[in-house]
C-alpha atoms as a PDB file:
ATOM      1  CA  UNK A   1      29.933 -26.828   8.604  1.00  0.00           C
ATOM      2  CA  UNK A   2      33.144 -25.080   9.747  1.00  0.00           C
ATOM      3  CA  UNK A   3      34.367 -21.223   8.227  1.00  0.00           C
ATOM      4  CA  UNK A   4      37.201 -22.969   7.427  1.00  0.00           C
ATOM      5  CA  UNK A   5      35.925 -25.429   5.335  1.00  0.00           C
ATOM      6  CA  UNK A   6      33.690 -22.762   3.508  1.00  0.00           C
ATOM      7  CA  UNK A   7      37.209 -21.017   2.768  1.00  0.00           C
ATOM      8  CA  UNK A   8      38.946 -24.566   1.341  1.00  0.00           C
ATOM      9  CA  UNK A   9      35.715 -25.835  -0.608  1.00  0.00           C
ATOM     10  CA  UNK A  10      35.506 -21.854  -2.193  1.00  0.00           C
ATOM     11  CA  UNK A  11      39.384 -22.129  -2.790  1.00  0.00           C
ATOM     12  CA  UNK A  12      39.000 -25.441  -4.480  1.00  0.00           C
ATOM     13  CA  UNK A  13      36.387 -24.235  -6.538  1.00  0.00           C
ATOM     14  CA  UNK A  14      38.167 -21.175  -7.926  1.00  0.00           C
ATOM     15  CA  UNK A  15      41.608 -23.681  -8.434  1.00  0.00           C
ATOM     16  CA  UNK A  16      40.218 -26.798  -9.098  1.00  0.00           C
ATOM     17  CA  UNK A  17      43.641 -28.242  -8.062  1.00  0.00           C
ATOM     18  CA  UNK A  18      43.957 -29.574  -3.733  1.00  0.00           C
ATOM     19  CA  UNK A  19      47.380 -28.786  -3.773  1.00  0.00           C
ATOM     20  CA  UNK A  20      47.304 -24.931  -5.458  1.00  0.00           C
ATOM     21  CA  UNK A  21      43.710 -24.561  -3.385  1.00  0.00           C
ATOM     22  CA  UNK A  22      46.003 -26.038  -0.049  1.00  0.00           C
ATOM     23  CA  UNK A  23      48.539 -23.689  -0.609  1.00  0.00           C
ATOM     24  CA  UNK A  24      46.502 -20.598  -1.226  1.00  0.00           C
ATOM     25  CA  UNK A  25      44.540 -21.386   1.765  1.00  0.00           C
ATOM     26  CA  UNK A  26      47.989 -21.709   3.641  1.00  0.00           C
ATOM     27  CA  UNK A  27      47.794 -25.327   4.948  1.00  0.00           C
ATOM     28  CA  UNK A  28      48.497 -28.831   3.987  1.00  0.00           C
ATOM     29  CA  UNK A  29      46.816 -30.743   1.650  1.00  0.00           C
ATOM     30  CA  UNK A  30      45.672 -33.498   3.418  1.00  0.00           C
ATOM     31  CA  UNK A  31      44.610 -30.822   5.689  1.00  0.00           C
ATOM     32  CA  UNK A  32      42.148 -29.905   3.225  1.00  0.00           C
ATOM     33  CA  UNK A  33      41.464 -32.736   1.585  1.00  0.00           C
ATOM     34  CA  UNK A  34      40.313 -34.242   5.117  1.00  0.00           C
ATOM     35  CA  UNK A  35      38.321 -30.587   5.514  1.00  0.00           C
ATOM     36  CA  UNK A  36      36.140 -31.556   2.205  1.00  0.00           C
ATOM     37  CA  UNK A  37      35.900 -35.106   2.613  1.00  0.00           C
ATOM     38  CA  UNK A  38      34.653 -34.135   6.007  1.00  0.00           C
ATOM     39  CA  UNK A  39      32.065 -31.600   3.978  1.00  0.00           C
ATOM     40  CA  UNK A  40      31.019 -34.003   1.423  1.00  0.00           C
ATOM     41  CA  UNK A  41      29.839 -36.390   4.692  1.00  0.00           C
ATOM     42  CA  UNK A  42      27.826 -33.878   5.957  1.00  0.00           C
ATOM     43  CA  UNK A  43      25.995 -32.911   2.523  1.00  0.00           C
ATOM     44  CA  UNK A  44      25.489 -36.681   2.303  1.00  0.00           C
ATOM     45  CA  UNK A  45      27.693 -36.729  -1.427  1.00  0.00           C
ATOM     46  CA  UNK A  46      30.192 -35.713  -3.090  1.00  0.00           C
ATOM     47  CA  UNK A  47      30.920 -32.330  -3.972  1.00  0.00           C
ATOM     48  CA  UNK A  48      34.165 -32.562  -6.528  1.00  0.00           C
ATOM     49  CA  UNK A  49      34.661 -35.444  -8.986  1.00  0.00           C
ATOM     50  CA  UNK A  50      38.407 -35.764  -8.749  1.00  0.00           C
ATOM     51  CA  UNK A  51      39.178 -37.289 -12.135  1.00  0.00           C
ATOM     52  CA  UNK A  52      43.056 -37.173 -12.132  1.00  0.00           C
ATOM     53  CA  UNK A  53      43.864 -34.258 -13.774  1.00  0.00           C
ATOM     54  CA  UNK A  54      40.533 -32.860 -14.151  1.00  0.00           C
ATOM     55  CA  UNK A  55      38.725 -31.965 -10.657  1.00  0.00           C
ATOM     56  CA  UNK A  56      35.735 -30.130 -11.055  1.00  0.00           C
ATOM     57  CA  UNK A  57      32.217 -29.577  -9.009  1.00  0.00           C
ATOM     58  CA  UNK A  58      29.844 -32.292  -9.231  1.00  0.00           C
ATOM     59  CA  UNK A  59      26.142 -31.796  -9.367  1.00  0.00           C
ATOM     60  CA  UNK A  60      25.714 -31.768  -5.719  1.00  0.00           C
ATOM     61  CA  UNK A  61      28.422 -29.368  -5.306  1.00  0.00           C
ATOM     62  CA  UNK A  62      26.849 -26.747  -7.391  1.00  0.00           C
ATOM     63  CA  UNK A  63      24.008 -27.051  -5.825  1.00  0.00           C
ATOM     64  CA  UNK A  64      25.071 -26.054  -2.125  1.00  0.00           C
ATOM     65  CA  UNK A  65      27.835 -23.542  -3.938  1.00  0.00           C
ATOM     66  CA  UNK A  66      25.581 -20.574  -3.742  1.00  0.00           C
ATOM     67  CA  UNK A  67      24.598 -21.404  -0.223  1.00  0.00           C
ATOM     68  CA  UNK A  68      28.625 -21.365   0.721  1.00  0.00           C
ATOM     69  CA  UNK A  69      29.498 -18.570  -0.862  1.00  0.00           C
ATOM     70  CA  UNK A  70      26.253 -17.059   0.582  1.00  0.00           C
ATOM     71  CA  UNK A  71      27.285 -18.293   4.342  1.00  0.00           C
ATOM     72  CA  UNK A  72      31.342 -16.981   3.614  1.00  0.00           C
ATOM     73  CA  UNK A  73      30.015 -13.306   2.521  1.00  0.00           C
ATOM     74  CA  UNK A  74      27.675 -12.901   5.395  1.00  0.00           C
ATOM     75  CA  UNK A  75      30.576 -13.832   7.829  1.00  0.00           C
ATOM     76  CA  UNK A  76      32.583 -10.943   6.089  1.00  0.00           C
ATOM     77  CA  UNK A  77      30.002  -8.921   6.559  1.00  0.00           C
ATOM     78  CA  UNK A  78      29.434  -9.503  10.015  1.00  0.00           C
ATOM     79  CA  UNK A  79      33.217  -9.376  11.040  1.00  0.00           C
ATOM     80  CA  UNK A  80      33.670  -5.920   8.931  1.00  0.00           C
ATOM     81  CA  UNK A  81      30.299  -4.541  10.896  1.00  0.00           C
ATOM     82  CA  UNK A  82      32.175  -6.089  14.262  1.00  0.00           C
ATOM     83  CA  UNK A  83      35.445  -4.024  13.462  1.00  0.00           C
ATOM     84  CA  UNK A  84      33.270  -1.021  12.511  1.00  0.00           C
ATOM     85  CA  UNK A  85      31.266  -1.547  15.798  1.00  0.00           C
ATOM     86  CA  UNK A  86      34.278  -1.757  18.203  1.00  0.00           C
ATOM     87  CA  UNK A  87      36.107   1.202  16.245  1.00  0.00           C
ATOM     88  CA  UNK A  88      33.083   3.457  16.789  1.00  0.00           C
ATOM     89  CA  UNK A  89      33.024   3.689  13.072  1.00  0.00           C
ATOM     90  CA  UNK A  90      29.129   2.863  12.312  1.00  0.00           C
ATOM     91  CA  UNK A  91      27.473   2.592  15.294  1.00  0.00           C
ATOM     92  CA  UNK A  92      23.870   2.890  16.567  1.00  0.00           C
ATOM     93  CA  UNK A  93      22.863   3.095  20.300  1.00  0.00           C
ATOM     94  CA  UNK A  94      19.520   2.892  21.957  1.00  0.00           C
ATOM     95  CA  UNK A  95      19.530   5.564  24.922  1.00  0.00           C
ATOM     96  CA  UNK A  96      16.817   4.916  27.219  1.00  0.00           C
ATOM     97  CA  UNK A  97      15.461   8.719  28.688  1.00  0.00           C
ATOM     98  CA  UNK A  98      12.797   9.359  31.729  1.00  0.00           C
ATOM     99  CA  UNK A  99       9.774  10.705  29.795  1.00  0.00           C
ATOM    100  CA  UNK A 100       9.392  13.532  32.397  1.00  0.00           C
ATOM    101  CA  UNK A 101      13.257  14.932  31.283  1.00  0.00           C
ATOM    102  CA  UNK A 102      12.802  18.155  29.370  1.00  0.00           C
ATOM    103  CA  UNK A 103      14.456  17.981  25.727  1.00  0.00           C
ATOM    104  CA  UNK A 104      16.234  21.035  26.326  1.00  0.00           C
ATOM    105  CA  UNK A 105      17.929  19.535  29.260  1.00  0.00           C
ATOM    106  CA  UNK A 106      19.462  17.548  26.999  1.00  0.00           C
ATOM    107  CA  UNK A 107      20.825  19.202  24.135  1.00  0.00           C
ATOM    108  CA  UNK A 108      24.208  20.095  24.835  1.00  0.00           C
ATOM    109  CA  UNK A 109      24.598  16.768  25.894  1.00  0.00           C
ATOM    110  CA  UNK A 110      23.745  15.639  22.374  1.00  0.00           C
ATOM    111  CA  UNK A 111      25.352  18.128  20.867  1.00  0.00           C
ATOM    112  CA  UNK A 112      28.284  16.583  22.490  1.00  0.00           C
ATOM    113  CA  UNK A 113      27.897  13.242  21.011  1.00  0.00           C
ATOM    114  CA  UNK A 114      27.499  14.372  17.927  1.00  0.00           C
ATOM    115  CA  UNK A 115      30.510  16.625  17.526  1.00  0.00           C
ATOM    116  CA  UNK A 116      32.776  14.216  18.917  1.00  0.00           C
ATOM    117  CA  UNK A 117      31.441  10.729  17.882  1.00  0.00           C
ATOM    118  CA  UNK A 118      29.324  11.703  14.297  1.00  0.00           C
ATOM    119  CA  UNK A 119      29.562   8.109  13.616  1.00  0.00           C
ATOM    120  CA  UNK A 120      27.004   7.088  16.519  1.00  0.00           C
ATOM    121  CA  UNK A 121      23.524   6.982  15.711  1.00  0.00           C
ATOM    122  CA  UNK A 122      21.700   7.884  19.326  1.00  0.00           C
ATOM    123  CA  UNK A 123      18.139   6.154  18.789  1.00  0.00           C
ATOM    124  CA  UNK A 124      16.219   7.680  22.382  1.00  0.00           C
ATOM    125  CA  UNK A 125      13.963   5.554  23.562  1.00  0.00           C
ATOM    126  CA  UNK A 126      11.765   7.223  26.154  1.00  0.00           C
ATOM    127  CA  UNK A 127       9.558   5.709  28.731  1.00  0.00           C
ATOM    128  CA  UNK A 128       9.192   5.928  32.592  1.00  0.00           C
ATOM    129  CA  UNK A 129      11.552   4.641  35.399  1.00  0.00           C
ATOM    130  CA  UNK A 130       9.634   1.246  35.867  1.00  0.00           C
ATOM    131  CA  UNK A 131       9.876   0.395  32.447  1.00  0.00           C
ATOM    132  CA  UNK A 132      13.925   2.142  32.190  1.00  0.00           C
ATOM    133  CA  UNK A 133      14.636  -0.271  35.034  1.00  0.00           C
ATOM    134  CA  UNK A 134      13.122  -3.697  33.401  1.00  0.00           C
ATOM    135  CA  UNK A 135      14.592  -3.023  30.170  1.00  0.00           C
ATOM    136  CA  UNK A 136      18.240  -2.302  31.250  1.00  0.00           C
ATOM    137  CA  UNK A 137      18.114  -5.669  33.224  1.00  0.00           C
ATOM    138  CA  UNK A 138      16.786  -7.307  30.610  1.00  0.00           C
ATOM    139  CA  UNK A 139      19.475  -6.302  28.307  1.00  0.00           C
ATOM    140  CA  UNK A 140      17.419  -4.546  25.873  1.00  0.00           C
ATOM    141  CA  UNK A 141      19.054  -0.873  26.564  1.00  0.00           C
ATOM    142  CA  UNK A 142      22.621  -0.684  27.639  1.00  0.00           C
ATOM    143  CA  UNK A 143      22.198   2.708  29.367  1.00  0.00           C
ATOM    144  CA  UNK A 144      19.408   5.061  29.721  1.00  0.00           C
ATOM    145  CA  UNK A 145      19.202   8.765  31.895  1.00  0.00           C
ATOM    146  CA  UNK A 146      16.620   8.856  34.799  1.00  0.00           C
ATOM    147  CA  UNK A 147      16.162   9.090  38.302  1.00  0.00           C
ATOM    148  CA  UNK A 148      14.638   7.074  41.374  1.00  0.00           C
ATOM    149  CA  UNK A 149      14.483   8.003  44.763  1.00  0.00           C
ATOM    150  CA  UNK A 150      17.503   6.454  46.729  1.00  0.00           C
ATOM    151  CA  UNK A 151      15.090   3.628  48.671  1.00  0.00           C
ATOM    152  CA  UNK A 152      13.605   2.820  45.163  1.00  0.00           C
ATOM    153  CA  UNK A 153      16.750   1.988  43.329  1.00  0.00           C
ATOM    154  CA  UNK A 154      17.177  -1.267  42.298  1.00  0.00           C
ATOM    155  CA  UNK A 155      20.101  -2.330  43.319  1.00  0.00           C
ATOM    156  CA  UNK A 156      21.193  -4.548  40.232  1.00  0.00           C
ATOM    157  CA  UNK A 157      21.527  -1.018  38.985  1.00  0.00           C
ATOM    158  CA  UNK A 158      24.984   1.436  38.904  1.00  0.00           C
ATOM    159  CA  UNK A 159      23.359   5.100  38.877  1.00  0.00           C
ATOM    160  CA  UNK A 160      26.182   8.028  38.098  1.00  0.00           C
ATOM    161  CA  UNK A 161      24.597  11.441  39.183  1.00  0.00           C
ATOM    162  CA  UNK A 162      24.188  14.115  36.428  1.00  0.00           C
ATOM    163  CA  UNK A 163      22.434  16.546  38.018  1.00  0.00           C
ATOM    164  CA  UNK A 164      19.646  17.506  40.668  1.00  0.00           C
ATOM    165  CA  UNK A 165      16.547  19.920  40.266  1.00  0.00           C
ATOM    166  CA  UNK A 166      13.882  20.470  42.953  1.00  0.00           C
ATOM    167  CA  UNK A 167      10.647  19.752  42.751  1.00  0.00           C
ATOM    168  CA  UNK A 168       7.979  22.354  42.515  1.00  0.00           C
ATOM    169  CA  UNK A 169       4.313  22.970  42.793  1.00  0.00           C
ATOM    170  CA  UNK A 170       2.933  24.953  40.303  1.00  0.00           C
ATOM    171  CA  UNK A 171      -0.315  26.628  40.313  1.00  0.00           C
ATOM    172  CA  UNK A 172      -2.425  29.247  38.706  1.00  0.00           C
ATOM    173  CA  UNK A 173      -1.184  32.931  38.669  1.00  0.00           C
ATOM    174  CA  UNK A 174      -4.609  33.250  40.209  1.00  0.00           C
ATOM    175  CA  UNK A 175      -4.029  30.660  43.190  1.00  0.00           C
ATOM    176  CA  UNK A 176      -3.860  31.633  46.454  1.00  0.00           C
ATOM    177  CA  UNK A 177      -0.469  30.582  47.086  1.00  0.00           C
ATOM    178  CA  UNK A 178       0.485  32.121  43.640  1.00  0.00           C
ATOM    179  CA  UNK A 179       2.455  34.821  45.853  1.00  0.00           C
ATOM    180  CA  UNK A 180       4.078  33.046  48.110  1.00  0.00           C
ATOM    181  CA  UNK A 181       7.842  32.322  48.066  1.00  0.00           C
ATOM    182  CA  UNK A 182       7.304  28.687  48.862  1.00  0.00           C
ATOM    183  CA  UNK A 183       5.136  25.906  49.832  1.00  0.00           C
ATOM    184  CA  UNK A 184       5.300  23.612  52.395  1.00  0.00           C
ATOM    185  CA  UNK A 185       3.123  20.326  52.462  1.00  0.00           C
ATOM    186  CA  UNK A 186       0.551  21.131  54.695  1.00  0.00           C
ATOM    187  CA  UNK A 187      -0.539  24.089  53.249  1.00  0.00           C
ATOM    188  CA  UNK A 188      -1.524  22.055  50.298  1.00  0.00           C
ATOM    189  CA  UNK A 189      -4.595  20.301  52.521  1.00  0.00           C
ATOM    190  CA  UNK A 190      -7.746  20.126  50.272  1.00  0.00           C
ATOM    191  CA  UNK A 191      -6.414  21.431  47.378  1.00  0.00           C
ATOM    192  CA  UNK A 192      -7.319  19.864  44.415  1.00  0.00           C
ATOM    193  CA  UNK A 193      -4.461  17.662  42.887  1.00  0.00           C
ATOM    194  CA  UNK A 194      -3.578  17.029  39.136  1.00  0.00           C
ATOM    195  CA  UNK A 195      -1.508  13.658  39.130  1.00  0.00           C
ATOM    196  CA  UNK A 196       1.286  12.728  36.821  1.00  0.00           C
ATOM    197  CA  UNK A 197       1.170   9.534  36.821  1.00  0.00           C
ATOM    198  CA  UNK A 198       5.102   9.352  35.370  1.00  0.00           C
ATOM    199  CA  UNK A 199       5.767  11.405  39.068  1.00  0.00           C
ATOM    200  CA  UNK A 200       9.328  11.006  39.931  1.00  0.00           C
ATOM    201  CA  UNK A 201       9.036  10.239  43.718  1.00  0.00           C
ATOM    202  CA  UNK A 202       5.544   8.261  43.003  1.00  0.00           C
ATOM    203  CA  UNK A 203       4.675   6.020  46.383  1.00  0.00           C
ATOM    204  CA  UNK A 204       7.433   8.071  47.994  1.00  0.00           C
ATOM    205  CA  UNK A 205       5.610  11.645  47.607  1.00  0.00           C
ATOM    206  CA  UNK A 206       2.051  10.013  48.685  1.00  0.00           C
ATOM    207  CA  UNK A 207       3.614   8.442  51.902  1.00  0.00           C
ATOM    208  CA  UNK A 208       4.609  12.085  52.957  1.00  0.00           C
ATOM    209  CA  UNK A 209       1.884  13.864  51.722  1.00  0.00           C
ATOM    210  CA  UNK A 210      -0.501  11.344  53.425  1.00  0.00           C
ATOM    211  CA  UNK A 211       1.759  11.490  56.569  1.00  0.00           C
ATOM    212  CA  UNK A 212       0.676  14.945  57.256  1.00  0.00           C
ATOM    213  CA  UNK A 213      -2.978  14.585  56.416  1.00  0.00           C
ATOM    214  CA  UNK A 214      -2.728  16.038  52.764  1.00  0.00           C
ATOM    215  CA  UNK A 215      -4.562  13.714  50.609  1.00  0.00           C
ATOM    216  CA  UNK A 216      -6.889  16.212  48.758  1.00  0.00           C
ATOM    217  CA  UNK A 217      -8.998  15.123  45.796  1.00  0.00           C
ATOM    218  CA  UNK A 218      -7.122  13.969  42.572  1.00  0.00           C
ATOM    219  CA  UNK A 219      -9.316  15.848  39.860  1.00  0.00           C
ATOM    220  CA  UNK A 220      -6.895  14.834  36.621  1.00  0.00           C
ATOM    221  CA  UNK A 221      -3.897  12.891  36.059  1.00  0.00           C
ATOM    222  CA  UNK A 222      -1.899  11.825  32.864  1.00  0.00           C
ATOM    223  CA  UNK A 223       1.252  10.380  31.590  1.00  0.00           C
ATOM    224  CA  UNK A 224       1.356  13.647  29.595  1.00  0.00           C
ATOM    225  CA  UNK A 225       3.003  16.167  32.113  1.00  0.00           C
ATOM    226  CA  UNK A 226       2.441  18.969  29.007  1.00  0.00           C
ATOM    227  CA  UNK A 227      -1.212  18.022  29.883  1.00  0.00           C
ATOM    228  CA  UNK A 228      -0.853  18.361  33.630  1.00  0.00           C
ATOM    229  CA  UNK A 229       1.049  21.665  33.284  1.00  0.00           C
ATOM    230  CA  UNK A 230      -2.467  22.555  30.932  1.00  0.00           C
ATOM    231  CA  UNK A 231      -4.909  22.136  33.794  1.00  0.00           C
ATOM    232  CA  UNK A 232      -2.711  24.008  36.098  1.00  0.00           C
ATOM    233  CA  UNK A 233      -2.490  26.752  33.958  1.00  0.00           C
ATOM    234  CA  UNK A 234      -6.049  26.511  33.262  1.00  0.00           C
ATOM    235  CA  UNK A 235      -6.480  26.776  37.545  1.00  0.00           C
ATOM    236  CA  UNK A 236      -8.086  23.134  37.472  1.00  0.00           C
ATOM    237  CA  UNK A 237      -5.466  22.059  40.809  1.00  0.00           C
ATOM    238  CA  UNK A 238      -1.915  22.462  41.597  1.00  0.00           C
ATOM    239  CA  UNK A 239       0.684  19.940  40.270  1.00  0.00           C
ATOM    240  CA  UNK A 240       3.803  18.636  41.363  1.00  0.00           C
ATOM    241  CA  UNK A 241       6.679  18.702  39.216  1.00  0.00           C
ATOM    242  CA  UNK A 242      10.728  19.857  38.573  1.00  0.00           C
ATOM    243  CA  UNK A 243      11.923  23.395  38.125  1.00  0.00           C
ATOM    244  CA  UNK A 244      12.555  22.724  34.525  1.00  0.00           C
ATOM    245  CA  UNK A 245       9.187  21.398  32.951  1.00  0.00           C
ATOM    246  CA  UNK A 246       7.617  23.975  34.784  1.00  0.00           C
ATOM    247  CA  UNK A 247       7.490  26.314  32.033  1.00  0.00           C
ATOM    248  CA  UNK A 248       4.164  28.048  31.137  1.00  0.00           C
ATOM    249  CA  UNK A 249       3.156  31.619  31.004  1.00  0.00           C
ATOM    250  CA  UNK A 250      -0.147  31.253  33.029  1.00  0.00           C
ATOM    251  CA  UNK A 251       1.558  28.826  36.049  1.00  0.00           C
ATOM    252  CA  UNK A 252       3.912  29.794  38.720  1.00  0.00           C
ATOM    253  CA  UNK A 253       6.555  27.461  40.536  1.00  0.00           C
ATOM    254  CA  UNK A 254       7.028  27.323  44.124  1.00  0.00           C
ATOM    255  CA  UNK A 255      10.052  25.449  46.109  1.00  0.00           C
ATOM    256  CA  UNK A 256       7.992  22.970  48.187  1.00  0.00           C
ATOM    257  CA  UNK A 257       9.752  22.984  51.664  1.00  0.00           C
ATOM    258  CA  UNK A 258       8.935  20.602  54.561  1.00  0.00           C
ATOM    259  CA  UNK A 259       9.923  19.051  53.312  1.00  0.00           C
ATOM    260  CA  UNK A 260      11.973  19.504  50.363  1.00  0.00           C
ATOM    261  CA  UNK A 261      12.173  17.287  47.214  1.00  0.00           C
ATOM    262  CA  UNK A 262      14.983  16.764  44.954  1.00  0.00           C
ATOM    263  CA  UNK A 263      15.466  14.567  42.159  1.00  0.00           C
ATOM    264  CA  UNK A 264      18.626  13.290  40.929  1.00  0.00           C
ATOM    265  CA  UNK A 265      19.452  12.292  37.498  1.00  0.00           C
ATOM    266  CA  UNK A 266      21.392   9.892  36.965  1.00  0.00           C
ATOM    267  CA  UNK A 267      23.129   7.979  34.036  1.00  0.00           C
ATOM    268  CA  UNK A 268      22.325   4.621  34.800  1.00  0.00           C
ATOM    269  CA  UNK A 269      23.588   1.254  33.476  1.00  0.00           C
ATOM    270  CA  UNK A 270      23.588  -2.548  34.820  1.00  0.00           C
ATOM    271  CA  UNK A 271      26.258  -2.955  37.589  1.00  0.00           C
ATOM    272  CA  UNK A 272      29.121  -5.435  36.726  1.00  0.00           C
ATOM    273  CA  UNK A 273      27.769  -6.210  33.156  1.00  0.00           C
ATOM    274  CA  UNK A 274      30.460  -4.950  30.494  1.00  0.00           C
ATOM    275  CA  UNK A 275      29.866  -2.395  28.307  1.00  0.00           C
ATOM    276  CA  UNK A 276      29.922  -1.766  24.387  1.00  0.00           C
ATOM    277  CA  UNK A 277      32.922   0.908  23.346  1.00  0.00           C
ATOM    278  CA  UNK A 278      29.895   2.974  22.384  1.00  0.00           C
ATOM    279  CA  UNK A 279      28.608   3.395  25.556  1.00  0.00           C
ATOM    280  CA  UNK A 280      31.942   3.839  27.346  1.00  0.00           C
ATOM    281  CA  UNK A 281      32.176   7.172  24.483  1.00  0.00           C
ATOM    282  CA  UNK A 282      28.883   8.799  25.912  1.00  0.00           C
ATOM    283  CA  UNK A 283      29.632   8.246  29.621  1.00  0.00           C
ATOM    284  CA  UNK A 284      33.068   9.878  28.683  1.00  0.00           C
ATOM    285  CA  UNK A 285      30.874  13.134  26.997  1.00  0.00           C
ATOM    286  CA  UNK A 286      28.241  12.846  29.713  1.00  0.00           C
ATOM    287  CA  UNK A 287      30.836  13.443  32.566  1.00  0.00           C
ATOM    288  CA  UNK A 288      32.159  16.347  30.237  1.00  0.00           C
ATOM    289  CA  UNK A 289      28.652  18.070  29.709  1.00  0.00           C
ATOM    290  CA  UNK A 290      27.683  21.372  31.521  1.00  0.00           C
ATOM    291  CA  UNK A 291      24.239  19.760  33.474  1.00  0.00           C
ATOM    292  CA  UNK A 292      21.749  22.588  33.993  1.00  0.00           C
ATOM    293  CA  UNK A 293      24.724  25.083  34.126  1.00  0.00           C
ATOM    294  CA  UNK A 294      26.812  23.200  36.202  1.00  0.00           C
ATOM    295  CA  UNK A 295      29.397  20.061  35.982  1.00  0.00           C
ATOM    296  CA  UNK A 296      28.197  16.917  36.148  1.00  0.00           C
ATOM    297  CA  UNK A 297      27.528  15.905  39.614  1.00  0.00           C
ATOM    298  CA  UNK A 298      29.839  12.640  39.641  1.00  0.00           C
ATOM    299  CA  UNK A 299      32.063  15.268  38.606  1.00  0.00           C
ATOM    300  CA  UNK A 300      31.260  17.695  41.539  1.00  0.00           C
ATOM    301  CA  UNK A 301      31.521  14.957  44.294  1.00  0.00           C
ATOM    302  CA  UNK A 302      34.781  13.882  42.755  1.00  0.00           C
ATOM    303  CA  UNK A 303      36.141  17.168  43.200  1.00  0.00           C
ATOM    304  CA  UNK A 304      34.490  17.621  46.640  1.00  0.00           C
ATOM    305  CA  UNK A 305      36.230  14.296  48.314  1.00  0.00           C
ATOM    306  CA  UNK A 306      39.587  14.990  46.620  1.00  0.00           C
ATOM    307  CA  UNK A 307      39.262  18.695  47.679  1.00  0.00           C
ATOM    308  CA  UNK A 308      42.745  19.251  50.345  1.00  0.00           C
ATOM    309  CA  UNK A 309      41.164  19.812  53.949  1.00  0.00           C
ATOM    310  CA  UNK A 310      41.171  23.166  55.714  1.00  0.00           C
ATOM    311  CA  UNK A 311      43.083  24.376  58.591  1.00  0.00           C
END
């Protein structure tokens, strides 16, 4: 069953007449009258008794009717939710985020939506990278906001830099390296180590840390880096983490130098696959959102290479 022949078998119904039902419909009438006949085989039956002057539905025909009309005002539906979709007039959007981004890194962001595109629902779906990765290639999230280290990237994957924050360790106000402007690797050696098991750098931070002997005990470790950030401040280990989740009263953060970690957050969505008009609006706001104070960074390195050269 064709949509057109849904429209000429609901137009013959309403005029009982092919050639007023052929003309409302706009076309011929053995245009239509091939369109039903063609109908009536696939039902197995007629659907009109055509009794010279008096056509009308037979029994078969009003019994598939309410199917029809049924099948016609879903396809309405789903064309007027198709023009709402593409006009940004009712949207909703799944945005994947990292678990280990602080809410409050993302509010003006938000905000942003919001003000300028009220009619998009942002659903935030949060998990880790791994999982951020699969489900963009899979097609289940169109775009999500997270980072990987450069030599973990998948390459499948376009990433558009939003900002970078350093990674700390934090420790107890108590800790002996609680006074210390900074931290480098190897002064970490036998220190007990709380894990987050979300970490950022993951297999990447272990490689260097084992690299220069510094594989103390692991004495806790959670997907929960509110948890972590507990047994730090409780002086259980020291953790490793960014500048901005590193916010308790009890904890201090330290710059770890040599050497330094960075992660960058990216916007990140499948390379080469097309986009929804939805998502095209919130890269637009993303690139126009102040990122921990500062432009973008897709932004920044725009303005950097297009910068005039110096004498």
């Amino acid at each position: 069953m064709e949509m057109h022949q849904v429209r000429y078998f609901r137009a013959l119904c309403q005029e009982l007449n092919f050639t007023r039902a052929a003309a409302r419909c706009n076309v011929s009438q053995p245009s239509l009258t091939r369109a039903i006949a063609d109908l009536e085989k696939e039902f197995g039956g007629r659907l009109f008794n055509r009794e010279r002057s008096n056509t009308h539905l037979s029994e078969l025909g009003r019994v598939v009717k309410p199917y029809i009309d049924q099948v016609y005002e879903q396809a309405a539906q789903a064309a007027e939710r198709a023009r709402d979709f593409l006009g940004l007039r009712r949207v909703q959007l799944k945005l994947g985020i990292m678990c280990t981004i602080a809410p409050n890194q993302l509010i003006d962001f938000v905000s942003g939506m919001r003000a300028s595109h009220p009619n998009i629902e942002l659903e935030i779906v949060d998990s880790n990278a791994g999982t951020l990765d699969d489900r963009l290639v899979m097609g289940d999230l169109e775009v999500a906001i997270y980072c990987r280290p450069e030599q973990l990237r998948d390459e499948r994957l376009h990433h558009l830099p939003l900002f970078r924050e350093q990674m700390m360790i934090v420790v107890h106000r108590a800790h002996r390296l609680a006074a210390a402007n900074a931290v480098k690797v190897s002064d970490l050696k036998d220190e007990h180590y709380l894990e987050r098991i979300n970490c950022e750098f993951g297999v990447v931070g272990d490689a260097e840390f084992s690299a220069q002997g510094v594989d103390g005990r692991t004495v806790y470790r959670s997907d929960r880096d509110d948890w972590v950030l507990a047994m730090a401040a409780a002086g259980l280990g020291y953790a490793f983490m960014p500048r901005h989740l590193a916010a308790h009263p009890a904890i201090v953060a330290l710059p770890l130098t040599a050497p330094e970690f960075w992660r960058e957050v990216g916007l990140v969505t499948v390379r080469g696959r097309p986009h929804s008009p939805a998502v095209g609006a919130l890269i637009q706001i993303a690139m126009k959102t102040s990122w921990l104070g500062r432009p973008a960074e897709a932004i920044a390195h725009l303005a950097d290479d297009t910068a005039p050269l110096s004498d």
